[in-house]
Structures are given as structure tokens and as C-alpha cells.
PDB file of N, CA and C in Angstrom:
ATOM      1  N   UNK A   1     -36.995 -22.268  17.528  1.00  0.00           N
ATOM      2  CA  UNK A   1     -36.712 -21.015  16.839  1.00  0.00           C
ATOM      3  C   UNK A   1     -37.605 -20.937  15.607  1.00  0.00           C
ATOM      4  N   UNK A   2     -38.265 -19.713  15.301  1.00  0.00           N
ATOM      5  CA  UNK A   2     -39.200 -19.699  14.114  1.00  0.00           C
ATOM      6  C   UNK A   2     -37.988 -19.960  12.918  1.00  0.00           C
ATOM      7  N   UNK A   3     -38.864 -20.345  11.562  1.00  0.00           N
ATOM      8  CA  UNK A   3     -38.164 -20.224  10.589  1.00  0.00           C
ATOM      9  C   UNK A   3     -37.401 -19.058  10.042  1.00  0.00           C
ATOM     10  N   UNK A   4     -37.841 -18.207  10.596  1.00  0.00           N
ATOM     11  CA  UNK A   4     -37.856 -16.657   9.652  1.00  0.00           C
ATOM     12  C   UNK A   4     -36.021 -15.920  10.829  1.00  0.00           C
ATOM     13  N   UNK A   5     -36.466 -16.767  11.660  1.00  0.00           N
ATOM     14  CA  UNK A   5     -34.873 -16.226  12.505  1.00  0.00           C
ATOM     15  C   UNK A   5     -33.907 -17.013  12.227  1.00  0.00           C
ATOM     16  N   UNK A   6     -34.439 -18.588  11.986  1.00  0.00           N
ATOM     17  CA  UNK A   6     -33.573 -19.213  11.123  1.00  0.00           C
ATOM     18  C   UNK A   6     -32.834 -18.629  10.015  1.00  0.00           C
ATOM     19  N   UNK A   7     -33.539 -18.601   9.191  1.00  0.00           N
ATOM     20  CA  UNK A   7     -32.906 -18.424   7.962  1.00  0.00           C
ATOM     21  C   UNK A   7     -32.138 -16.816   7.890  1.00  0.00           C
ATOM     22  N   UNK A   8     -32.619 -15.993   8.832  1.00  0.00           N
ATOM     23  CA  UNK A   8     -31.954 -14.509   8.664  1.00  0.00           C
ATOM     24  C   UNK A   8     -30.583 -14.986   9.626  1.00  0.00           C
ATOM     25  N   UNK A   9     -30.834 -15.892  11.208  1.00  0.00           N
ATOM     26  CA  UNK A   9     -29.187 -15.937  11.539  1.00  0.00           C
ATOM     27  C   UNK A   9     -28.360 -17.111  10.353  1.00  0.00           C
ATOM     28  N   UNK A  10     -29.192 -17.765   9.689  1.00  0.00           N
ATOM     29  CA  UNK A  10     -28.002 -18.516   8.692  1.00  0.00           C
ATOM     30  C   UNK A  10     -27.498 -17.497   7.954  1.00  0.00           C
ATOM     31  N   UNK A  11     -28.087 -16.217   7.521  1.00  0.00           N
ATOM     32  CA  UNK A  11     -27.343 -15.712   6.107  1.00  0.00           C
ATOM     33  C   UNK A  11     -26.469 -14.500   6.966  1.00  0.00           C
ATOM     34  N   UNK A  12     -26.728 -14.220   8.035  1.00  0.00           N
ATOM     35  CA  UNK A  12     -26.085 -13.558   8.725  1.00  0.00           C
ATOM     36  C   UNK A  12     -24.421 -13.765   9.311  1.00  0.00           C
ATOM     37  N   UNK A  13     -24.842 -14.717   9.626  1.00  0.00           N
ATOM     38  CA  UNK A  13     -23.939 -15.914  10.011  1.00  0.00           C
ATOM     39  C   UNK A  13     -22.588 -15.977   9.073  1.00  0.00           C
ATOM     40  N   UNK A  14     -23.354 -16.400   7.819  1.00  0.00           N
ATOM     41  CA  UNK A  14     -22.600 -16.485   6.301  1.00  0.00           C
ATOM     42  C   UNK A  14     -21.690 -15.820   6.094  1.00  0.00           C
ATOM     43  N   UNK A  15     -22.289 -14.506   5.891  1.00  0.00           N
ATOM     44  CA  UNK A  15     -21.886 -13.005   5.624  1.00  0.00           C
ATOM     45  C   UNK A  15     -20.611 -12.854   6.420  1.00  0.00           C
ATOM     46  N   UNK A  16     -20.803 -13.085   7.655  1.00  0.00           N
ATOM     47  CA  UNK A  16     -20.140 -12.599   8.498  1.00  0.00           C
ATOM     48  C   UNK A  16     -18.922 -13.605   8.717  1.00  0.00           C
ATOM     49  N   UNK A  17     -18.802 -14.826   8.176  1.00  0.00           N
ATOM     50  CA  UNK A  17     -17.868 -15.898   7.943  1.00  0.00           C
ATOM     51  C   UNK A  17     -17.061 -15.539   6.687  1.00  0.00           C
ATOM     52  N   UNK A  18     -17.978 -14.885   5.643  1.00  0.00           N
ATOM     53  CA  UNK A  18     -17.151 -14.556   4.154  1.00  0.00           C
ATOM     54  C   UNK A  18     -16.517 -13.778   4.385  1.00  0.00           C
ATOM     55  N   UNK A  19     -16.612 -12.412   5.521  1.00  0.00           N
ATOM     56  CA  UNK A  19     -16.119 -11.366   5.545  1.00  0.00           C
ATOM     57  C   UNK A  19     -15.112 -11.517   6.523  1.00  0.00           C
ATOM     58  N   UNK A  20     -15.274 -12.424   7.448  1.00  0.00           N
ATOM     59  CA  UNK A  20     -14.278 -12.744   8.028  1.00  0.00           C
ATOM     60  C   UNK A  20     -13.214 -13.649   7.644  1.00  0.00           C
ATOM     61  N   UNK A  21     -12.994 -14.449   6.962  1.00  0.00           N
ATOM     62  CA  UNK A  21     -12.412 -14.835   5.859  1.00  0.00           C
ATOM     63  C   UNK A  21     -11.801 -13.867   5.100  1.00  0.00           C
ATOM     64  N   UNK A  22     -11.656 -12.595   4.268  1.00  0.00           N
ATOM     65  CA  UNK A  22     -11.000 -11.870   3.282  1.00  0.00           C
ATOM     66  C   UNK A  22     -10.703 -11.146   4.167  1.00  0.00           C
ATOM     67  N   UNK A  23     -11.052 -10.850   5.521  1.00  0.00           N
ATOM     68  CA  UNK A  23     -10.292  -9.524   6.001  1.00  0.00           C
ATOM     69  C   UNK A  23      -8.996 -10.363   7.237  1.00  0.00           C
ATOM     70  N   UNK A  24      -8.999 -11.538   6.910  1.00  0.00           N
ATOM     71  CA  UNK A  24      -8.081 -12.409   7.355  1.00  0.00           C
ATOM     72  C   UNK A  24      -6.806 -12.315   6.232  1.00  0.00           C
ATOM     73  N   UNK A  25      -7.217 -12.967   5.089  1.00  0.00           N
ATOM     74  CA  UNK A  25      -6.576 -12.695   4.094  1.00  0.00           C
ATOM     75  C   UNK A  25      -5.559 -11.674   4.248  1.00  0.00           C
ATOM     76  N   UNK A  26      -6.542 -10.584   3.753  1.00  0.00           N
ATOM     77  CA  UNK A  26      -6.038  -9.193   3.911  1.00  0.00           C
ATOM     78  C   UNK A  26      -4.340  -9.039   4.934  1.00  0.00           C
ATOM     79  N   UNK A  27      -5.455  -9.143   5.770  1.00  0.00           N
ATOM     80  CA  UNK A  27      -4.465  -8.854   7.313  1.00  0.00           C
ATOM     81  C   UNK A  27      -3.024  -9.985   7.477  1.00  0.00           C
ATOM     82  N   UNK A  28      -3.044 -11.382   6.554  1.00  0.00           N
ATOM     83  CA  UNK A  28      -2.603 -12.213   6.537  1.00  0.00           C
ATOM     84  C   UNK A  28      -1.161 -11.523   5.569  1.00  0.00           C
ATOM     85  N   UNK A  29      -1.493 -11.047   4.968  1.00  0.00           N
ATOM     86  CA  UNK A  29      -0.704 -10.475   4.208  1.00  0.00           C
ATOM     87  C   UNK A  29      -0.008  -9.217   4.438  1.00  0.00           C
ATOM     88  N   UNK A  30      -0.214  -8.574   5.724  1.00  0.00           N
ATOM     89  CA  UNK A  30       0.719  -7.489   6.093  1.00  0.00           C
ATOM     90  C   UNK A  30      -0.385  -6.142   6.068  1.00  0.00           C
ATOM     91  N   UNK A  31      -1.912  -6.525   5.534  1.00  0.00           N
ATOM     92  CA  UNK A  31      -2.550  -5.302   6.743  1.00  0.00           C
ATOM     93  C   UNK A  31      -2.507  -5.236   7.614  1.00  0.00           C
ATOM     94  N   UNK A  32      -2.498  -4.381   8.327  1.00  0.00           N
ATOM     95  CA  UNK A  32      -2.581  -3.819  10.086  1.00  0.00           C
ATOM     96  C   UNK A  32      -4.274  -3.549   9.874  1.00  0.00           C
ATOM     97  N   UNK A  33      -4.911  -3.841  11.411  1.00  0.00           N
ATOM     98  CA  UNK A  33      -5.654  -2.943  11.928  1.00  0.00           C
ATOM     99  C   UNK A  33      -7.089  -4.058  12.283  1.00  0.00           C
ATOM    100  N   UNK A  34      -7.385  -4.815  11.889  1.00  0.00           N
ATOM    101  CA  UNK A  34      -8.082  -5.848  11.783  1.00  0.00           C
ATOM    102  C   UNK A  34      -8.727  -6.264  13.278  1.00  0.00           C
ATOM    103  N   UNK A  35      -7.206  -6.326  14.178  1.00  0.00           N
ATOM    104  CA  UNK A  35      -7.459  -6.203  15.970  1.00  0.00           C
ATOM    105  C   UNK A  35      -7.622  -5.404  16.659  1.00  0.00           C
ATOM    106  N   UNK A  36      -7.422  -3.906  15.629  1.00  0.00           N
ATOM    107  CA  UNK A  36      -7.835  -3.059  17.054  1.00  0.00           C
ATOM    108  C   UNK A  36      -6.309  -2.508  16.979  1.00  0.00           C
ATOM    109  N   UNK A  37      -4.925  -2.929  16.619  1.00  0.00           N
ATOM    110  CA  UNK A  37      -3.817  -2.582  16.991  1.00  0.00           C
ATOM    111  C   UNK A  37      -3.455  -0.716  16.662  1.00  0.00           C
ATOM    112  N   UNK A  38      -4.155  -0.376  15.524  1.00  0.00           N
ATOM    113  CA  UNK A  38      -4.136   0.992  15.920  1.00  0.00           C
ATOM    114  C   UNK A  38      -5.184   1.947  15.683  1.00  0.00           C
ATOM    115  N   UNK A  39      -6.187   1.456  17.190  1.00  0.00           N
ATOM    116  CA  UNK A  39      -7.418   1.962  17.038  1.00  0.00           C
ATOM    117  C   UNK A  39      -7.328   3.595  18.187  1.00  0.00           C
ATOM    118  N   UNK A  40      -6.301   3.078  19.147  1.00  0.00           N
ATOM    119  CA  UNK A  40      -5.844   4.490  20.234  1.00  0.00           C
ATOM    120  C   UNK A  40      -5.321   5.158  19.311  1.00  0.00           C
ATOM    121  N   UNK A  41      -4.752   5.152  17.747  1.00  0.00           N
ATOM    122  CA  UNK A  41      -4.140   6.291  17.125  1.00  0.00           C
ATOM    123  C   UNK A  41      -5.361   6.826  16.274  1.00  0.00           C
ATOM    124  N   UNK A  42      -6.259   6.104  16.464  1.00  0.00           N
ATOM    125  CA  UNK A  42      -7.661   6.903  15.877  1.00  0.00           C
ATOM    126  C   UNK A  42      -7.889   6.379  14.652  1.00  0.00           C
ATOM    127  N   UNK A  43      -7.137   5.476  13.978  1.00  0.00           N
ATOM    128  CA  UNK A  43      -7.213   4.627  12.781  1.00  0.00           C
ATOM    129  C   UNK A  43      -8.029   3.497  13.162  1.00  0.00           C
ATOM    130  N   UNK A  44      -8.967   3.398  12.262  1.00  0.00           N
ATOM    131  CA  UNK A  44      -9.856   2.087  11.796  1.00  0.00           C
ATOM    132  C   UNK A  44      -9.648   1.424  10.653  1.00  0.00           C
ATOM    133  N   UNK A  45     -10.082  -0.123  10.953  1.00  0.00           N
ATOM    134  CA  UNK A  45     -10.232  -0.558   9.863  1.00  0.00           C
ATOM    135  C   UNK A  45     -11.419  -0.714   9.326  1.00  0.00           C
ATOM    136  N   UNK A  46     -12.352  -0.816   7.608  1.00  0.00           N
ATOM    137  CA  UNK A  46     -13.491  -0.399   7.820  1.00  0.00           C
ATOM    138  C   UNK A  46     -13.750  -2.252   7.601  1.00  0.00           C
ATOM    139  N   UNK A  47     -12.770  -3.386   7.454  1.00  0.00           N
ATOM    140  CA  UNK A  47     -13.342  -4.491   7.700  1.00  0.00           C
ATOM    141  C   UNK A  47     -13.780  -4.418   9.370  1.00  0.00           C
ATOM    142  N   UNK A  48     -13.058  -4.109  10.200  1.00  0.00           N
ATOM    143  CA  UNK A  48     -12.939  -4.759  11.493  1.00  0.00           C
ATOM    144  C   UNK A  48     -14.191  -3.786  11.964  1.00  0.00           C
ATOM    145  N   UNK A  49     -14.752  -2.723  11.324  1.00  0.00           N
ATOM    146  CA  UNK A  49     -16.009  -2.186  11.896  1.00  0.00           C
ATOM    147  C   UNK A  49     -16.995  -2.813  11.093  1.00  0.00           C
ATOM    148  N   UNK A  50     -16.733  -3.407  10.364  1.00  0.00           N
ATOM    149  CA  UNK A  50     -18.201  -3.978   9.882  1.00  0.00           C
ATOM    150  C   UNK A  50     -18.777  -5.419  10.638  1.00  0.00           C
ATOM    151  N   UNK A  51     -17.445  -5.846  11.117  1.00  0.00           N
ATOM    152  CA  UNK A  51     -17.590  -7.712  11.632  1.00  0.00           C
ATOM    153  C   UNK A  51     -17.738  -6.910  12.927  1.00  0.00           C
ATOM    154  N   UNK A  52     -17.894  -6.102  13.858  1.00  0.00           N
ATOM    155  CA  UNK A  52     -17.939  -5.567  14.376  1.00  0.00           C
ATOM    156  C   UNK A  52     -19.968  -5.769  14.846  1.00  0.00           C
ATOM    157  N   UNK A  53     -19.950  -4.840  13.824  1.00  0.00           N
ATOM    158  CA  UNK A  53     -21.423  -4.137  13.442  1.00  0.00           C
ATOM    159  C   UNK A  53     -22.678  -5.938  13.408  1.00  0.00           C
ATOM    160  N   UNK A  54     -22.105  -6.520  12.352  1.00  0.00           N
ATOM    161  CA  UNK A  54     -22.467  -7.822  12.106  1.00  0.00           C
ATOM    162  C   UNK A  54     -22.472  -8.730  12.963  1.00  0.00           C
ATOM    163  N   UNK A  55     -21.265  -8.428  13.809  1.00  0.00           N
ATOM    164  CA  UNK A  55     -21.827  -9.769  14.935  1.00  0.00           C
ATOM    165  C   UNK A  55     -22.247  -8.936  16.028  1.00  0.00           C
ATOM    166  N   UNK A  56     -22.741  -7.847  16.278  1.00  0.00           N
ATOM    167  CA  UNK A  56     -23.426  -7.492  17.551  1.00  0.00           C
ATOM    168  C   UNK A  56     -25.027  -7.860  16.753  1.00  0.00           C
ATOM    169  N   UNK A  57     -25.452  -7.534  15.483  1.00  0.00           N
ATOM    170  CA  UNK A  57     -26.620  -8.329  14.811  1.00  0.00           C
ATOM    171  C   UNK A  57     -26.540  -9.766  15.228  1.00  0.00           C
ATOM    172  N   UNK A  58     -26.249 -10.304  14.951  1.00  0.00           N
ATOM    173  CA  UNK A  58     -26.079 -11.841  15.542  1.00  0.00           C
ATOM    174  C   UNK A  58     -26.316 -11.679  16.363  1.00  0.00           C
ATOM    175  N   UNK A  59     -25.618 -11.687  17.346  1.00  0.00           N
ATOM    176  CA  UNK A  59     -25.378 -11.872  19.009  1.00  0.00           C
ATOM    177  C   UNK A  59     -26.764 -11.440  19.286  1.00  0.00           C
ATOM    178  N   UNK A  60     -27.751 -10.145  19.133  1.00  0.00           N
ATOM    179  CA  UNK A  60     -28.543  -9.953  19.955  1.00  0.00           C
ATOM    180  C   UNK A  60     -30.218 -10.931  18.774  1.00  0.00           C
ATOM    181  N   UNK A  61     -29.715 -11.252  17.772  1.00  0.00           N
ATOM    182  CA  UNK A  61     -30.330 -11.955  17.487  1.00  0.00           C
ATOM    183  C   UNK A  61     -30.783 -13.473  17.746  1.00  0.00           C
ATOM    184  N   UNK A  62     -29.251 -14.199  18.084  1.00  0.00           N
ATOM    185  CA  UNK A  62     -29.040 -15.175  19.084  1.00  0.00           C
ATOM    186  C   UNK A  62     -29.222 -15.611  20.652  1.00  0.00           C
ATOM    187  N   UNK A  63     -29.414 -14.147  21.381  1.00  0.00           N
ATOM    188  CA  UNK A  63     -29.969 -13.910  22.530  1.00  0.00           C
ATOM    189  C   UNK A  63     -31.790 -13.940  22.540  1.00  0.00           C
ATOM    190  N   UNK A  64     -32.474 -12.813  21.410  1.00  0.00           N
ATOM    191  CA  UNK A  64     -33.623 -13.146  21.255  1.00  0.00           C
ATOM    192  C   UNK A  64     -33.770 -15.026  20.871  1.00  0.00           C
ATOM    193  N   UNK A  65     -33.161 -15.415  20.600  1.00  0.00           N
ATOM    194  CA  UNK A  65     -33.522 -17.225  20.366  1.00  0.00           C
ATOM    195  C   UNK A  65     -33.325 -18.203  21.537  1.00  0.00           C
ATOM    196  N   UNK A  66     -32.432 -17.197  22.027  1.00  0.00           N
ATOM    197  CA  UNK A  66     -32.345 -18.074  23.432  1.00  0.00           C
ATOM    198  C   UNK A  66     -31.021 -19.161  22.906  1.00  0.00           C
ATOM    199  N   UNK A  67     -30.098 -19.083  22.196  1.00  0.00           N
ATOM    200  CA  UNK A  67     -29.613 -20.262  21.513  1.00  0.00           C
ATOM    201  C   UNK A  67     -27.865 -19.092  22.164  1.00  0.00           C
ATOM    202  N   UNK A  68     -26.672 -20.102  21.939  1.00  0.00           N
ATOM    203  CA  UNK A  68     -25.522 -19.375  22.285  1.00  0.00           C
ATOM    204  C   UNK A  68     -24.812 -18.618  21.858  1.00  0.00           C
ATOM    205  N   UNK A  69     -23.939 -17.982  22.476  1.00  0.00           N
ATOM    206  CA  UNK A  69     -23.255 -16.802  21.541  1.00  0.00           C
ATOM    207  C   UNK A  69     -22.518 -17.565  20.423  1.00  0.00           C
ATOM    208  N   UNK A  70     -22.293 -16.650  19.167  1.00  0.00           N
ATOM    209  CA  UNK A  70     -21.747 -17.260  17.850  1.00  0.00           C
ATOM    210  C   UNK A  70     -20.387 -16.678  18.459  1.00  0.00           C
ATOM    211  N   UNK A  71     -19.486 -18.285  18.005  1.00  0.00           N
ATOM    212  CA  UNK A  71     -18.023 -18.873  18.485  1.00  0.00           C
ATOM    213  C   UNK A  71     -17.189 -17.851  17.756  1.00  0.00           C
ATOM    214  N   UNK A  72     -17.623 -17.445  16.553  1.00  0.00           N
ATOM    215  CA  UNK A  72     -16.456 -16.995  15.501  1.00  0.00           C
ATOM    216  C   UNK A  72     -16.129 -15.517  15.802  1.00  0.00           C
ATOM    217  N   UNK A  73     -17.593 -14.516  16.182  1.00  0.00           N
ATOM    218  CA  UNK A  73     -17.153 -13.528  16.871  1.00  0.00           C
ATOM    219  C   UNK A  73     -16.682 -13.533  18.303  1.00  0.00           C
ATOM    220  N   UNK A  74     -16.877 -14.505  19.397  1.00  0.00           N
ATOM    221  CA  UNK A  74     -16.522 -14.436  20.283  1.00  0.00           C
ATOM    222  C   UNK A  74     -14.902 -14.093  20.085  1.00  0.00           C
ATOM    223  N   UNK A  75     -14.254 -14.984  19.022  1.00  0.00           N
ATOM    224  CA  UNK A  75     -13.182 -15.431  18.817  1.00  0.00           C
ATOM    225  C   UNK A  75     -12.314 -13.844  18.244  1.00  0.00           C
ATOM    226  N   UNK A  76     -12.919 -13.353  17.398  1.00  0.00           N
ATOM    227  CA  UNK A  76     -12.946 -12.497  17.104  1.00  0.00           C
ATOM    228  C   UNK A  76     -12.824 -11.080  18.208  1.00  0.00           C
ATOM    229  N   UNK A  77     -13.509 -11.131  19.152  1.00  0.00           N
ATOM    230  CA  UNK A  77     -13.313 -10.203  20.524  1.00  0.00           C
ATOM    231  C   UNK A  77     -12.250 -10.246  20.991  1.00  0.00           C
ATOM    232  N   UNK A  78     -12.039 -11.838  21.169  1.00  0.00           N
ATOM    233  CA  UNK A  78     -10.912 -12.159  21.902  1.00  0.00           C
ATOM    234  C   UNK A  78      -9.471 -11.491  21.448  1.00  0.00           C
ATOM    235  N   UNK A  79      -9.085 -11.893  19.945  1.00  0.00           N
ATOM    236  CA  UNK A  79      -8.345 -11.421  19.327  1.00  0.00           C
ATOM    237  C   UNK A  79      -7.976  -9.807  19.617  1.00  0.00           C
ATOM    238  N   UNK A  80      -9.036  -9.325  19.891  1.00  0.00           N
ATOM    239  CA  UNK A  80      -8.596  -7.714  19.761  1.00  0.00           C
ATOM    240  C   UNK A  80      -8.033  -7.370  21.417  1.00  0.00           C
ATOM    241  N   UNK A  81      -8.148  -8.016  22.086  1.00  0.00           N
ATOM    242  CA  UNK A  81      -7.530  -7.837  23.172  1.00  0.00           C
ATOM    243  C   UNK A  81      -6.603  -9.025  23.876  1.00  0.00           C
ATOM    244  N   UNK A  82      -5.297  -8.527  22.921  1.00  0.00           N
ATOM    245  CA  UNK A  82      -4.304  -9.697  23.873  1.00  0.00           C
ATOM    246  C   UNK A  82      -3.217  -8.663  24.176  1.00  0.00           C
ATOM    247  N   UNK A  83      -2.381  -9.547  24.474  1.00  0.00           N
ATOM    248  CA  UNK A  83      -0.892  -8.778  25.085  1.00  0.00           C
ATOM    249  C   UNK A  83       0.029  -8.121  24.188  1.00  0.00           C
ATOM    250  N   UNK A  84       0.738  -7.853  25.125  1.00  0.00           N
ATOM    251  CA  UNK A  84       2.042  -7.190  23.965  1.00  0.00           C
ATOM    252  C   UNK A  84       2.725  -8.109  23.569  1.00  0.00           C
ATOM    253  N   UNK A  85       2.796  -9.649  24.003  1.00  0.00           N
ATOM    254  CA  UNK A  85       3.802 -10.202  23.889  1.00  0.00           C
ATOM    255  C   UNK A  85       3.579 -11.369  22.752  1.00  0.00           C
ATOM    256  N   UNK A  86       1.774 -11.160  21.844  1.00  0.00           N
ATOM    257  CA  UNK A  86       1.711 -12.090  21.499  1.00  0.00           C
ATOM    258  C   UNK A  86       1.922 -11.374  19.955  1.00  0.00           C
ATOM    259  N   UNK A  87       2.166 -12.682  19.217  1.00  0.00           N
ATOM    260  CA  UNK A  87       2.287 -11.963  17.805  1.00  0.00           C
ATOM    261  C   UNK A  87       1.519 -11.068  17.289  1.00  0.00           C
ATOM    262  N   UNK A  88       1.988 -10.514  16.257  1.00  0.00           N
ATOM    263  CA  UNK A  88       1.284  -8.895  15.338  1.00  0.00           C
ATOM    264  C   UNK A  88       0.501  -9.728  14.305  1.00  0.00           C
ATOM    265  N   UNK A  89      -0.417  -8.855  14.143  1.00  0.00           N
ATOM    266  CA  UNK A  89      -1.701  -9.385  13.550  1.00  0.00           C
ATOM    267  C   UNK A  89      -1.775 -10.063  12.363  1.00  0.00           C
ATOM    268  N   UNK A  90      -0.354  -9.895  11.266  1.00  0.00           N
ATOM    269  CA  UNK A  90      -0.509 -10.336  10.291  1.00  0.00           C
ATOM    270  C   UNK A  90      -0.625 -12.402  10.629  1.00  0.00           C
ATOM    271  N   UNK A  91      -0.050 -12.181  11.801  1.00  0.00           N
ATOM    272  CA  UNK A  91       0.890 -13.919  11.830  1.00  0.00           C
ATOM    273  C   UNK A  91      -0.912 -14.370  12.799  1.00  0.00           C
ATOM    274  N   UNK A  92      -1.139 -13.861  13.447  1.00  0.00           N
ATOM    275  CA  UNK A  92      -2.222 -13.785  14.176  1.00  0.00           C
ATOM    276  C   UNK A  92      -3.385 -14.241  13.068  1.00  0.00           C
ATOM    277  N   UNK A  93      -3.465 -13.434  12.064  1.00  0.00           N
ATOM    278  CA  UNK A  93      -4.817 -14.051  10.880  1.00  0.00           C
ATOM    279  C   UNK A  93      -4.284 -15.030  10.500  1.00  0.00           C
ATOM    280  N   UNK A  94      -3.228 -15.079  10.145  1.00  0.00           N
ATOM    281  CA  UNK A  94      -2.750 -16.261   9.348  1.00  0.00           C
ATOM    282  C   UNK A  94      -2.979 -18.091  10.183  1.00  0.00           C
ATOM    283  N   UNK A  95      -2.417 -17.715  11.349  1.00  0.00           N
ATOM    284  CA  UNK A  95      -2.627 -18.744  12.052  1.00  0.00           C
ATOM    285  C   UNK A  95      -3.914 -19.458  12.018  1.00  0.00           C
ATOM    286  N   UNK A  96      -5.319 -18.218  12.423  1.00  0.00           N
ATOM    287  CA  UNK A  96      -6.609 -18.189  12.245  1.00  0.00           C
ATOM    288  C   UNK A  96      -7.104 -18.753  10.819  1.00  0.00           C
ATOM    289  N   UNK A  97      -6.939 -18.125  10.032  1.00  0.00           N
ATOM    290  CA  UNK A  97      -7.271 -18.456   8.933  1.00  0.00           C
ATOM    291  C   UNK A  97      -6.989 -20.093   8.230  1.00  0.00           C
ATOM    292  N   UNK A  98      -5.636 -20.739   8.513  1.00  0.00           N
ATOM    293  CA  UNK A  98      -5.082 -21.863   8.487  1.00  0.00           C
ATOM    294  C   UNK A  98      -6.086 -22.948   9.275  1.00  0.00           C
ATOM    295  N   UNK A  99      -6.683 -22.749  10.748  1.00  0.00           N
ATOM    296  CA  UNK A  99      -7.551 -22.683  10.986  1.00  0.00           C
ATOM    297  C   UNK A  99      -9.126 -23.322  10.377  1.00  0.00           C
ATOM    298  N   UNK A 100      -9.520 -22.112  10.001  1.00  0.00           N
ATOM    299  CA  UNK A 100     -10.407 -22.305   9.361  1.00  0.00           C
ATOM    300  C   UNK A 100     -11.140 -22.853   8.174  1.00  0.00           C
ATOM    301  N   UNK A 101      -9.802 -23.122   7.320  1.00  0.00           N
ATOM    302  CA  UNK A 101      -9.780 -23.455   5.838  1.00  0.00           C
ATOM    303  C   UNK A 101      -9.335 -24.947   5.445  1.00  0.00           C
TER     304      UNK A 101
END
């Protein structure tokens, strides 16, 4: 991988770990919206469109490298599509976040 993709997926990367981090927080604490849970009522969240936005940068930046998809948005996808039966999002970041820290 050249240097120059290096260092743009490290800070990319970053970004997108810090931001995923506070909008955990956030959500940890009794925001809604983070998964997608009320995106059919036409409500967004403007964290969950930005990590959104940020890891499709990654991802097709990581594809040009030939190197694998980044784990944290995968993880992140995943999240926005589970069941009805699994916990609501606040307990959902929290778990995540515990996780991570």
C-alpha cells in the first residue's frame, strides 16, 4: 500500500472510531436513532449518517488497497439490522461501547 493511502486510511479510520465512540455514548444514554430504529418514520440521526458516509470512504478506500473490510463498520451495519427481539439501542451501545473501552 503506498504511503499516502496509508496515512489517509489511518486518519480516516480514527475519525471514524472517535465518532463512533460519542455517538455510542450518546445513544448509551437514552438517544434513539443511531441503528436505524426510526429511520421508516423518516427520522435520522445526523451521527448515524455521518459513520455512515465515513465508512463507505473507508471501505472503498480499503477495496482500492486490496486490504479487508474495516471490522468496526462492518459491525456497525450489522447493528442496524437485527430483530425485534433484541435489545433497544440504548443497551445495544452500551454493551458495544463496554466493549471497546
Amino acid at each position: 500500500m503506498r504511503p499516502s493511502y496509508e496515512r489517509q486510511l489511518a486518519a480516516l479510520e480514527a475519525s471514524y472510531r472517535e465518532l463512533l465512540l460519542s455517538a455510542l455514548q450518546g445513544c448509551a444514554k437514552g438517544q434513539w436513532g443511531l441503528f436505524g430504529s426510526y429511520e421508516r418514520l423518516g427520522l435520522r440521526d445526523p451521527a448515524r449518517e455521518e459513520l455512515l458516509e465515513l465508512g463507505s470512504k473507508i471501505e472503498r478506500l480499503r477495496h482500492k488497497c486490496g486490504i479487508e473490510p474495516f471490522q468496526l463498520h462492518e459491525r456497525f451495519l450489522q447493528m442496524g439490522s437485527r430483530l425485534s427481539n433484541t435489545p433497544g439501542e440504548p443497551k445495544l451501545a452500551q454493551r458495544w461501547l463496554d466493549e471497546l473501552t
